[in-house]
PDB file of N, CA and C in Angstrom:
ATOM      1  N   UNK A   1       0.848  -1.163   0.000  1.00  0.00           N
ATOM      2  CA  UNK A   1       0.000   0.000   0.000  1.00  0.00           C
ATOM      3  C   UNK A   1       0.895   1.227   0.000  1.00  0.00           C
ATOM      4  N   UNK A   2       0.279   2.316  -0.518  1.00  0.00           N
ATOM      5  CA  UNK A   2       1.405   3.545  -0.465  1.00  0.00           C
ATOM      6  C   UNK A   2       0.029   4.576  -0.703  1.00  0.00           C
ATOM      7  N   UNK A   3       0.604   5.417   0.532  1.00  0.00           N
ATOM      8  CA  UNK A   3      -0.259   6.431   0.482  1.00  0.00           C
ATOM      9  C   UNK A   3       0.709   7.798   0.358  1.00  0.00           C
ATOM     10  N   UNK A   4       0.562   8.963  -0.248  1.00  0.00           N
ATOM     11  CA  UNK A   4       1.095   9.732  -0.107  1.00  0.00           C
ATOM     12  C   UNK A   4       0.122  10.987  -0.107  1.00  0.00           C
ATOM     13  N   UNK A   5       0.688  11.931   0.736  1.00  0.00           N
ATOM     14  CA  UNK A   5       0.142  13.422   1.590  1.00  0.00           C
ATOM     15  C   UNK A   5       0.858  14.418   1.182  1.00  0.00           C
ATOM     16  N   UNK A   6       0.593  15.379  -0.055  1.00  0.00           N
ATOM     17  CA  UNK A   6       1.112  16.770  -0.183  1.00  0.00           C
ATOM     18  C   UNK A   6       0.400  17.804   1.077  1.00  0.00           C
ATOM     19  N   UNK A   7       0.963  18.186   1.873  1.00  0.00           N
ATOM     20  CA  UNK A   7      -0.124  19.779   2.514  1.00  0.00           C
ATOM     21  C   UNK A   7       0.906  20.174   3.253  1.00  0.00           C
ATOM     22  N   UNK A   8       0.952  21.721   3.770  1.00  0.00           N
ATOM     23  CA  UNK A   8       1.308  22.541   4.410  1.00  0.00           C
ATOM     24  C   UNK A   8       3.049  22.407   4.174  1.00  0.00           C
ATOM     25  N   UNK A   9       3.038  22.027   3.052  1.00  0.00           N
ATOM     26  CA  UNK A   9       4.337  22.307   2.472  1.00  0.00           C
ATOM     27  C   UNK A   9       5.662  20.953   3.084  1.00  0.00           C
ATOM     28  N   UNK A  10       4.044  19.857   3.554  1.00  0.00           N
ATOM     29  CA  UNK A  10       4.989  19.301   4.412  1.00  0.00           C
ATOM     30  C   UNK A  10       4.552  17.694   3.435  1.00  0.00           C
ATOM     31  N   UNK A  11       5.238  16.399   2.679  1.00  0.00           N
ATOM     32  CA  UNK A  11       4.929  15.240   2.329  1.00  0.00           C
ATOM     33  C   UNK A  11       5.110  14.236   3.355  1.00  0.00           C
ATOM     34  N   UNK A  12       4.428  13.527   3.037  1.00  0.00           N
ATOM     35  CA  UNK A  12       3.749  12.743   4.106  1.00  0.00           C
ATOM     36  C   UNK A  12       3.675  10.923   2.864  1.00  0.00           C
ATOM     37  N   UNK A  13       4.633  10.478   3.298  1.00  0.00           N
ATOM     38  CA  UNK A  13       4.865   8.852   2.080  1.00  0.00           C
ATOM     39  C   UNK A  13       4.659   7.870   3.203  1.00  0.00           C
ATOM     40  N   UNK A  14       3.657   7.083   2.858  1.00  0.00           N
ATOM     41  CA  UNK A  14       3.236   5.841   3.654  1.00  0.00           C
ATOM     42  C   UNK A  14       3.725   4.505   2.680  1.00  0.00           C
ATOM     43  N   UNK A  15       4.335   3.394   2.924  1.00  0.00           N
ATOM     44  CA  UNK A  15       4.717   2.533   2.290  1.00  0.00           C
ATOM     45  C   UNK A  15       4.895   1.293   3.581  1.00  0.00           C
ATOM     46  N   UNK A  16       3.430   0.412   2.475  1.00  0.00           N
ATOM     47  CA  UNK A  16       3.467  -0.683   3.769  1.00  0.00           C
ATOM     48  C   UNK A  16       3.296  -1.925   2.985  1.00  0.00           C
ATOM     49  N   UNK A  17       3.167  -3.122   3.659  1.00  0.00           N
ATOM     50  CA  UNK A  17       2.614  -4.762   2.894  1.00  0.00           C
ATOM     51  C   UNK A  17       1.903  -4.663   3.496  1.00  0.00           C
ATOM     52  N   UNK A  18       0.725  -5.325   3.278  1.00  0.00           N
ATOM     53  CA  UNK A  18      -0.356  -5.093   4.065  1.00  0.00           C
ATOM     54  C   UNK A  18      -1.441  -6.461   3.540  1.00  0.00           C
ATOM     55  N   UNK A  19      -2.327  -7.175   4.668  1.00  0.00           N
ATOM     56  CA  UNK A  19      -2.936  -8.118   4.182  1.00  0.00           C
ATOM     57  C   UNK A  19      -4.796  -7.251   4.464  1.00  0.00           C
ATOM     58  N   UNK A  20      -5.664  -7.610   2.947  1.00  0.00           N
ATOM     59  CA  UNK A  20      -6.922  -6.794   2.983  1.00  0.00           C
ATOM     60  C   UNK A  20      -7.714  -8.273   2.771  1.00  0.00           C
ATOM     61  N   UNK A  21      -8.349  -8.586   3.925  1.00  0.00           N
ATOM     62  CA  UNK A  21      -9.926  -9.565   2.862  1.00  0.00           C
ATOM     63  C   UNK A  21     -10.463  -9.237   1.860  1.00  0.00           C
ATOM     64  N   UNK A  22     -10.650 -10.217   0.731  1.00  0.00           N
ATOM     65  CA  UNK A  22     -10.967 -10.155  -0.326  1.00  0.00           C
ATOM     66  C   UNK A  22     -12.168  -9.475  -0.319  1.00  0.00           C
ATOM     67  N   UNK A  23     -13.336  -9.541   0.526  1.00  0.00           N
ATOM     68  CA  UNK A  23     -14.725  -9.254   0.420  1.00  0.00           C
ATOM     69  C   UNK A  23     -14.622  -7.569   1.495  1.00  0.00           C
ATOM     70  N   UNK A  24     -13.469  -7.394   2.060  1.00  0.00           N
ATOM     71  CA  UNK A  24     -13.452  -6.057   2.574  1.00  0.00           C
ATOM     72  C   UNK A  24     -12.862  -5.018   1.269  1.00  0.00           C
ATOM     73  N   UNK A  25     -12.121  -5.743   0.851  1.00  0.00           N
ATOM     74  CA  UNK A  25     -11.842  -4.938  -0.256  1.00  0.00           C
ATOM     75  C   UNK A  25     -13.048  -4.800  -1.079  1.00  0.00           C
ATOM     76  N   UNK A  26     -14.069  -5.867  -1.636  1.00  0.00           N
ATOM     77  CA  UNK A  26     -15.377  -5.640  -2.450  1.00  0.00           C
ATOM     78  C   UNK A  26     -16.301  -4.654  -1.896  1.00  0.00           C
ATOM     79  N   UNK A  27     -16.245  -4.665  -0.777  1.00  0.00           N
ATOM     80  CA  UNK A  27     -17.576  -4.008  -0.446  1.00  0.00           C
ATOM     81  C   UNK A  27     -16.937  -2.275  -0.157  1.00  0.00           C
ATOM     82  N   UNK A  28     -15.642  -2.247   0.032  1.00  0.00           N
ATOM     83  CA  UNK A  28     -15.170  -0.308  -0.403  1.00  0.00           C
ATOM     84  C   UNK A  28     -15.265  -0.044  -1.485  1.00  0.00           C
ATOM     85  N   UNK A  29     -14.735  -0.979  -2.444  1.00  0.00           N
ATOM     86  CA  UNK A  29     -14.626  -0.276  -3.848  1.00  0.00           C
ATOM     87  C   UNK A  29     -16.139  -0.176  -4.928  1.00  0.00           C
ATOM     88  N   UNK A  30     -16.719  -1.341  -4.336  1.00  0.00           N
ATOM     89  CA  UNK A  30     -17.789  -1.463  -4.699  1.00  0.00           C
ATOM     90  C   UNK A  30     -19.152   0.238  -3.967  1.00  0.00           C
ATOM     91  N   UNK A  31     -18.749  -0.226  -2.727  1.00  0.00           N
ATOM     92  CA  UNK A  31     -19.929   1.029  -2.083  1.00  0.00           C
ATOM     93  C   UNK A  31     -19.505   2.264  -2.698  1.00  0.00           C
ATOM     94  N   UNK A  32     -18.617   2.412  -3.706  1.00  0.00           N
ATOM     95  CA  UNK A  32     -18.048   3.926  -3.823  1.00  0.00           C
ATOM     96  C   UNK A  32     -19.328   4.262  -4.751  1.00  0.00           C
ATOM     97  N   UNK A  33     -19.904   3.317  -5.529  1.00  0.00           N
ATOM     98  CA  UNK A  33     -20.810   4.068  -6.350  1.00  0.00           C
ATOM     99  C   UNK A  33     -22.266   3.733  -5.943  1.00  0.00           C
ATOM    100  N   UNK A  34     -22.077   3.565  -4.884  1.00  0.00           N
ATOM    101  CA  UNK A  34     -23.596   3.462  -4.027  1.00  0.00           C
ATOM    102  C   UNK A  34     -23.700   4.836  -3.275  1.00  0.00           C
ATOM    103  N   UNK A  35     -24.885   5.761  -3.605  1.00  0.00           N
ATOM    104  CA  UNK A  35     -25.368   7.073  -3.103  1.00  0.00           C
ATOM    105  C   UNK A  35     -25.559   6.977  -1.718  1.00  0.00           C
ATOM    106  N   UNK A  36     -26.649   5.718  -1.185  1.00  0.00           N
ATOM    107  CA  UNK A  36     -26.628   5.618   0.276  1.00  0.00           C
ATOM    108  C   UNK A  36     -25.975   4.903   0.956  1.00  0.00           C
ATOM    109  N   UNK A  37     -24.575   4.884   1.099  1.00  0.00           N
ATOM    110  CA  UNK A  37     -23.242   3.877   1.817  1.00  0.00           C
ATOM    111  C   UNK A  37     -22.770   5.440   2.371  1.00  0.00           C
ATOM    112  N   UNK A  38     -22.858   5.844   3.279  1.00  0.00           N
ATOM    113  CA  UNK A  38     -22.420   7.026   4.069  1.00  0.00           C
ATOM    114  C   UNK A  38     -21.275   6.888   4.104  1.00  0.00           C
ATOM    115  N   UNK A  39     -20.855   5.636   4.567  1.00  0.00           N
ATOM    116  CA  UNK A  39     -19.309   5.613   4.880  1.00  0.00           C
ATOM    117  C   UNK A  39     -18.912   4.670   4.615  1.00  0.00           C
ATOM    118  N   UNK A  40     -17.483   4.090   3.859  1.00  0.00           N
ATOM    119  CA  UNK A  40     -17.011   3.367   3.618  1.00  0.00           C
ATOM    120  C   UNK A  40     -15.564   3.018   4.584  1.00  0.00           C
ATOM    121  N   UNK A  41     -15.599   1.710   4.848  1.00  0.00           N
ATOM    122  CA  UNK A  41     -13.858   1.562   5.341  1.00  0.00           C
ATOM    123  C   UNK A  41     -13.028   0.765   4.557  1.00  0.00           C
ATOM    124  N   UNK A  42     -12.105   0.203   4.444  1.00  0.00           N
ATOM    125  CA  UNK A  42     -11.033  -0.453   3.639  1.00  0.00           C
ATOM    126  C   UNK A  42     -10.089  -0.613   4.767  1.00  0.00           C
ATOM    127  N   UNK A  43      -9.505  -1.604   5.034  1.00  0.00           N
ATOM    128  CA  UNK A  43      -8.708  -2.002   6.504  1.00  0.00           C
ATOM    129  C   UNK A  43      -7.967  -3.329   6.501  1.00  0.00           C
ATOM    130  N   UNK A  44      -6.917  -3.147   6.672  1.00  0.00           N
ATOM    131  CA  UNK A  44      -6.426  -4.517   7.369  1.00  0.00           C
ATOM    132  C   UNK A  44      -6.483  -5.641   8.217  1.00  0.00           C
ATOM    133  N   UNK A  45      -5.776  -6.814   7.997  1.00  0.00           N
ATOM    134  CA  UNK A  45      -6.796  -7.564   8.507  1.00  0.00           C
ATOM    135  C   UNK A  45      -6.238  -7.428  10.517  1.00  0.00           C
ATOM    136  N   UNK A  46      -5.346  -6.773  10.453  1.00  0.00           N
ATOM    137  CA  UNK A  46      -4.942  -6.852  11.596  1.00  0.00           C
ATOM    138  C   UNK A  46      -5.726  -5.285  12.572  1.00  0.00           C
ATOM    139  N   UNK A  47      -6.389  -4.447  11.597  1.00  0.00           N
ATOM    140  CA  UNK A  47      -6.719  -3.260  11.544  1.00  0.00           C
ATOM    141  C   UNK A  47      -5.812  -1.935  12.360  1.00  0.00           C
ATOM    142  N   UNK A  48      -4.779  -1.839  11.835  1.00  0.00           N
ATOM    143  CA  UNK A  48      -3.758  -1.227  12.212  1.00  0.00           C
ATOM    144  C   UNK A  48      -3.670   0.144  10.681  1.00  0.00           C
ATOM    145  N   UNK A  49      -4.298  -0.396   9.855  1.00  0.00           N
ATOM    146  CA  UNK A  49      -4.515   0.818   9.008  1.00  0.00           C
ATOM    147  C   UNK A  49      -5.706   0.305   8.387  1.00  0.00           C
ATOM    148  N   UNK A  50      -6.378   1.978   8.316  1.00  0.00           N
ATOM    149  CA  UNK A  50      -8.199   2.153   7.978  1.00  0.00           C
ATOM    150  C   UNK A  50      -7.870   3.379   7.266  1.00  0.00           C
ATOM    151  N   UNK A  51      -8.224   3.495   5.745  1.00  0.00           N
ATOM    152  CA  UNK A  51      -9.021   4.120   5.279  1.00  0.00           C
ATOM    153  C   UNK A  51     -10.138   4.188   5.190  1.00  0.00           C
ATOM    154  N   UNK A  52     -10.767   5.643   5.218  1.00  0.00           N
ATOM    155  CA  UNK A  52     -12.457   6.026   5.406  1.00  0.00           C
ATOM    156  C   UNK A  52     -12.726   7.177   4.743  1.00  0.00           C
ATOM    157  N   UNK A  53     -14.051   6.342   4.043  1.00  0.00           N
ATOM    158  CA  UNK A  53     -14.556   7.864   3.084  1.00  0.00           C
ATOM    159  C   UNK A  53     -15.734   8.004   3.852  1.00  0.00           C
ATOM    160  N   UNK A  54     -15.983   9.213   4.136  1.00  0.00           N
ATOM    161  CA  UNK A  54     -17.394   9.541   4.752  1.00  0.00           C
ATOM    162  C   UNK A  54     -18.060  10.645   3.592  1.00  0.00           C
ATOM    163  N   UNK A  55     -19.140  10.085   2.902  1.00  0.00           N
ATOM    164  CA  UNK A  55     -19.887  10.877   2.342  1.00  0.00           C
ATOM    165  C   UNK A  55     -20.965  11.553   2.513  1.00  0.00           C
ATOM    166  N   UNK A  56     -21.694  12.685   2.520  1.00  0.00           N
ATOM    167  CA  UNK A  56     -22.562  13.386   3.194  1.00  0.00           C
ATOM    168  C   UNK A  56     -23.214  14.575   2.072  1.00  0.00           C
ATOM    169  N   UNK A  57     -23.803  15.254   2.203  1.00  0.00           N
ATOM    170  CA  UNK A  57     -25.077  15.816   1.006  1.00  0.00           C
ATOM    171  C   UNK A  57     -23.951  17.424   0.847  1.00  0.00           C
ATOM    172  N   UNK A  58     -22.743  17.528   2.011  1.00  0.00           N
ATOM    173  CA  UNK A  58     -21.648  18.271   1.648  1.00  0.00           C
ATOM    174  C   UNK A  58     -20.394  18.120   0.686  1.00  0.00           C
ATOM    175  N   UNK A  59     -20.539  16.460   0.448  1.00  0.00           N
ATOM    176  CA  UNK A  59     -19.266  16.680   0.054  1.00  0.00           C
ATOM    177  C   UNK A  59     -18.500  15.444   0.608  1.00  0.00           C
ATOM    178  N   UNK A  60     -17.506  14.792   0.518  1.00  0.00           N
ATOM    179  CA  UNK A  60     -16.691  13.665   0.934  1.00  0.00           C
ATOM    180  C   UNK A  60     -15.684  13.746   1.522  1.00  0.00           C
ATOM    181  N   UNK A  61     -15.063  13.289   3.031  1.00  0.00           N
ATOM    182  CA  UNK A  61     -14.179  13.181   3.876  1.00  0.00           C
ATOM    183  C   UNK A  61     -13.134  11.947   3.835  1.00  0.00           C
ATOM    184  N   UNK A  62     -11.805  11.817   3.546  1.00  0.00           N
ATOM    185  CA  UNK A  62     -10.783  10.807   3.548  1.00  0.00           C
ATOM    186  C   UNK A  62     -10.517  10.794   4.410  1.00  0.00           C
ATOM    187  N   UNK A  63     -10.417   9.885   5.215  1.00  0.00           N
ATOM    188  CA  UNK A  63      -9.674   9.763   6.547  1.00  0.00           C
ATOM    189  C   UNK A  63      -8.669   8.364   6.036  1.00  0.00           C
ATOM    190  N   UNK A  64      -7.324   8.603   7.021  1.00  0.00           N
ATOM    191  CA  UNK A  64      -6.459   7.739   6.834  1.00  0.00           C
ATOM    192  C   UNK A  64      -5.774   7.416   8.098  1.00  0.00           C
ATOM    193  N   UNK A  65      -5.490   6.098   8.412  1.00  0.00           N
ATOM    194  CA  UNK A  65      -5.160   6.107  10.134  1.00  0.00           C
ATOM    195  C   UNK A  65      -4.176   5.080   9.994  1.00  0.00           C
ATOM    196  N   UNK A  66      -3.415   5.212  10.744  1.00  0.00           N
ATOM    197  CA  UNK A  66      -2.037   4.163  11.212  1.00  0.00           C
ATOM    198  C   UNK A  66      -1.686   3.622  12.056  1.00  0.00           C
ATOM    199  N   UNK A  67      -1.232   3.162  12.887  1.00  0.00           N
ATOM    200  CA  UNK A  67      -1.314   2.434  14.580  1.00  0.00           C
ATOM    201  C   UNK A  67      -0.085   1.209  14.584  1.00  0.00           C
ATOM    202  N   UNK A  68       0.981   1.881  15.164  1.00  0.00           N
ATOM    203  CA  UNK A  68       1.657   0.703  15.601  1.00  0.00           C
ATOM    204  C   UNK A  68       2.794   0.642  16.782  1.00  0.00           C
ATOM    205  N   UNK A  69       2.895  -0.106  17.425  1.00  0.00           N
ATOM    206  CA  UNK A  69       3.389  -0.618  18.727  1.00  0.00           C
ATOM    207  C   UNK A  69       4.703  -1.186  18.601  1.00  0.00           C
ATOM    208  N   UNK A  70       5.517  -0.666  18.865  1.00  0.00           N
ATOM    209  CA  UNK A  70       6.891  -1.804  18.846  1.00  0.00           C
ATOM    210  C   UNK A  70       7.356  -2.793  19.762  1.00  0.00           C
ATOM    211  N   UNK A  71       8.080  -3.644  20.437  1.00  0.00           N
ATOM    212  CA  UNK A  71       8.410  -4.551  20.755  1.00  0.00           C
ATOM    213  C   UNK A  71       8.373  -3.520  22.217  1.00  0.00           C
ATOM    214  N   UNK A  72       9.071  -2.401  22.456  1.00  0.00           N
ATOM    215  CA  UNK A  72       9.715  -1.996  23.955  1.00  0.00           C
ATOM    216  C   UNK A  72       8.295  -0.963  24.338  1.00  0.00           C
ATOM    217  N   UNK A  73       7.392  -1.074  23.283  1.00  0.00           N
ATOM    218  CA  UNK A  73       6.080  -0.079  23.647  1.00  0.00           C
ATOM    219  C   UNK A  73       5.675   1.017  23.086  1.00  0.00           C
ATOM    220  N   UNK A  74       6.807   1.403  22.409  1.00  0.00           N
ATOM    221  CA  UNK A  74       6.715   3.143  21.558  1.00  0.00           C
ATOM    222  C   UNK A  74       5.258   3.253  20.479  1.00  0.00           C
ATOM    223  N   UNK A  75       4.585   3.574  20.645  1.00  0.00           N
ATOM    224  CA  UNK A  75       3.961   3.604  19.867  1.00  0.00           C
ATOM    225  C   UNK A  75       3.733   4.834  18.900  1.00  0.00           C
ATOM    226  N   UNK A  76       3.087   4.149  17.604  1.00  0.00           N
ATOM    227  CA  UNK A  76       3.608   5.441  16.477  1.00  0.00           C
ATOM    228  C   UNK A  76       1.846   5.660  15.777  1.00  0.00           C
ATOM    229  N   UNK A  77       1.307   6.604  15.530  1.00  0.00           N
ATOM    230  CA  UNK A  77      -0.003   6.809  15.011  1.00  0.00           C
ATOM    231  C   UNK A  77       0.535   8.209  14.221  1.00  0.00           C
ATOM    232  N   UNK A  78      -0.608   7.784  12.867  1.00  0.00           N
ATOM    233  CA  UNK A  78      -0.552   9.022  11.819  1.00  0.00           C
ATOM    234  C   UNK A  78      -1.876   8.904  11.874  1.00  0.00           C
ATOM    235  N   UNK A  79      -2.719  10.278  11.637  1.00  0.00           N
ATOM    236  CA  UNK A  79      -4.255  10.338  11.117  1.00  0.00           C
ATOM    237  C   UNK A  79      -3.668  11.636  10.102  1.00  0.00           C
ATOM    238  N   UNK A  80      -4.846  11.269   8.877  1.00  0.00           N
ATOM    239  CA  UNK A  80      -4.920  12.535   7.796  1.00  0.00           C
ATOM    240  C   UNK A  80      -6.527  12.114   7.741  1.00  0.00           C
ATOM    241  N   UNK A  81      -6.910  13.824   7.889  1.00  0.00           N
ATOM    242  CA  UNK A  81      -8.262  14.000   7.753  1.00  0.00           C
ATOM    243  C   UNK A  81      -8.132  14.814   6.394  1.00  0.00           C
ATOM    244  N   UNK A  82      -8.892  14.477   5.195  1.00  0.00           N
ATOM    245  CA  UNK A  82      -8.903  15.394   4.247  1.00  0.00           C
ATOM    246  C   UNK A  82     -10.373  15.684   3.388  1.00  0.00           C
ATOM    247  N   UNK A  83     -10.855  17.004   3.087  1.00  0.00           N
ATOM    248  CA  UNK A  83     -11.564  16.919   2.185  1.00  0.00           C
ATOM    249  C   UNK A  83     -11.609  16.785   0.885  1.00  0.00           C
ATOM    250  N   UNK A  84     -12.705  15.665   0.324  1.00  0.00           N
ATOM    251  CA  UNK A  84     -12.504  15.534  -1.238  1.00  0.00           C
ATOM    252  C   UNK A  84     -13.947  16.542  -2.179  1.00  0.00           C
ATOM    253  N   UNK A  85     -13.277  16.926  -3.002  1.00  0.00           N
ATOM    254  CA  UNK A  85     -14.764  17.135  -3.717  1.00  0.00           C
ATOM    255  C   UNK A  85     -15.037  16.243  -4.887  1.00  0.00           C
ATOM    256  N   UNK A  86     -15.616  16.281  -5.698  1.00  0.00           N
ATOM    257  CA  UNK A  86     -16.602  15.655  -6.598  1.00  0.00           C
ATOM    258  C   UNK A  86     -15.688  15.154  -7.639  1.00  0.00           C
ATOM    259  N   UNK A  87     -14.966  15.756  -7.842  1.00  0.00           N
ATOM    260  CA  UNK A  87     -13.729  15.401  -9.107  1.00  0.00           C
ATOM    261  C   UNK A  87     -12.940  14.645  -8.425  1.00  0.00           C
ATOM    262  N   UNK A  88     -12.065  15.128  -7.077  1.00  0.00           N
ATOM    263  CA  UNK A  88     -11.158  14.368  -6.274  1.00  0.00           C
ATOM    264  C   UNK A  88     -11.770  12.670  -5.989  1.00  0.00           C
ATOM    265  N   UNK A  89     -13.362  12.914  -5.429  1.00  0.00           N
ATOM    266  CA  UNK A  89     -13.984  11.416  -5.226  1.00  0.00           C
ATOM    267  C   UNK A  89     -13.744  10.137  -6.810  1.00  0.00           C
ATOM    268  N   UNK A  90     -14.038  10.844  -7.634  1.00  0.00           N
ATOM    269  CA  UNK A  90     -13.992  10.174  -9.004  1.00  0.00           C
ATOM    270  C   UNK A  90     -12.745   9.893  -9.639  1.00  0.00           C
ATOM    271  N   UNK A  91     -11.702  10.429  -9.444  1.00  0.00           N
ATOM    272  CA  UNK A  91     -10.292   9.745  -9.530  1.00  0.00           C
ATOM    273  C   UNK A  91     -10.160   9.114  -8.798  1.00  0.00           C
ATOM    274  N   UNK A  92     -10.095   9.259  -7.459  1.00  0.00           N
ATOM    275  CA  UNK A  92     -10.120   8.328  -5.996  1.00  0.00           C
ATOM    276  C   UNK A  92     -10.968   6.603  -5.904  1.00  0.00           C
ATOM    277  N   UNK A  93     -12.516   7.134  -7.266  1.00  0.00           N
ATOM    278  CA  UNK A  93     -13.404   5.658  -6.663  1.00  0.00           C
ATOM    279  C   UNK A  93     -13.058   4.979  -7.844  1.00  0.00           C
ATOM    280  N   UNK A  94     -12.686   5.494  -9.472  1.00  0.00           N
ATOM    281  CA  UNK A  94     -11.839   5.182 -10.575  1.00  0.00           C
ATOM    282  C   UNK A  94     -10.919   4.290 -10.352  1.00  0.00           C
ATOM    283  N   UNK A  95      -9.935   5.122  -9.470  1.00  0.00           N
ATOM    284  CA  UNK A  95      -8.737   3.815  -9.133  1.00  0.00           C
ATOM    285  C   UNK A  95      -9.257   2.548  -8.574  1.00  0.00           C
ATOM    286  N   UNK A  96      -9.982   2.372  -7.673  1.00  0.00           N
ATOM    287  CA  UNK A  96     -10.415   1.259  -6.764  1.00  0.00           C
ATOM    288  C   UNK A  96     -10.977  -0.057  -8.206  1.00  0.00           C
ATOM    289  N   UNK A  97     -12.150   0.898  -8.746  1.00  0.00           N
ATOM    290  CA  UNK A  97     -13.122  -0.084  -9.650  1.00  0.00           C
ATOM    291  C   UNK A  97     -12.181  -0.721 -10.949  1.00  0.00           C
ATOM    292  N   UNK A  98     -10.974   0.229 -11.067  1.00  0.00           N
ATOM    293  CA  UNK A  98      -9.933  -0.195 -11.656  1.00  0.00           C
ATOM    294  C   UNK A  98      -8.960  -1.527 -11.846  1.00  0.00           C
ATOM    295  N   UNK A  99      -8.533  -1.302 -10.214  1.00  0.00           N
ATOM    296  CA  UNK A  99      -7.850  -2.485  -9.464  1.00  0.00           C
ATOM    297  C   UNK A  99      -8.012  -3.658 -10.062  1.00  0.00           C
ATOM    298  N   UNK A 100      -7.439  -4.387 -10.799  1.00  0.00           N
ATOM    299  CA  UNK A 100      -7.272  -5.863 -11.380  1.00  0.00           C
ATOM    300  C   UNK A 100      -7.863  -6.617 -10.284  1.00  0.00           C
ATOM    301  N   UNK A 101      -8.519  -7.356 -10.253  1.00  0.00           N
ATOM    302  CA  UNK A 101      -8.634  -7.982  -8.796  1.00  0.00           C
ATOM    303  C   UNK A 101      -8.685  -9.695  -9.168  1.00  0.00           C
ATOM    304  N   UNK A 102      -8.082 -10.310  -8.696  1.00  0.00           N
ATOM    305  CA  UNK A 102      -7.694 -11.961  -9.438  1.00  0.00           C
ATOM    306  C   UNK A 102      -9.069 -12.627  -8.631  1.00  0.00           C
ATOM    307  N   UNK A 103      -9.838 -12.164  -7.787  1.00  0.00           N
ATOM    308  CA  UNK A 103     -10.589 -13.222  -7.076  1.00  0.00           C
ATOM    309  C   UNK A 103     -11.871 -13.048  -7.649  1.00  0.00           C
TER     310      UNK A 103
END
């Protein structure tokens, strides 16, 4: 997975392996073009990273979350809250319905 964050002049590169259920993955990419799916998640199976689209009669919210614990306790969390609009959602639900998917 690789997420990357342009803002406040500051980049933000996420680069992970990551294991997704087949049918968690169907039902995000799929709900993207469903009007009444308010919110969508996409998550790991360990759920240590969640993407979330929250859609609403304003407009669409990305949320992106991270969570992890090391061996001595340190723990490390990223959240990006971002707004999408109407063009941003449609490149964003494009890629997903895109995705080759072998299953």
């Amino acid at each position: 997975m690789t997420v990357e964050f342009n803002q406040f002049g500051q980049k933000l590169l996420f680069l992970d392996r990551i294991w997704i259920i087949c049918s968690t993955w169907d039902l995000f990419a799929d709900g993207q073009s469903v009007d009444n799916c308010p919110t969508l998640e996409l998550f790991d199976i360990e759920r240590r990273v969640v993407l979330r689209i929250l859609k609403s009669t304003a407009g669409y919210r990305l949320s992106f979350e991270d969570s992890r614990t090391d061996l001595d306790g340190m723990v490390s969390e990223v959240t990006i809250l971002a707004p999408l609009d109407h063009d941003e959602f449609a490149v964003f639900a494009r890629e997903f319905a895109d995705f080759d998917r072998w299953w």
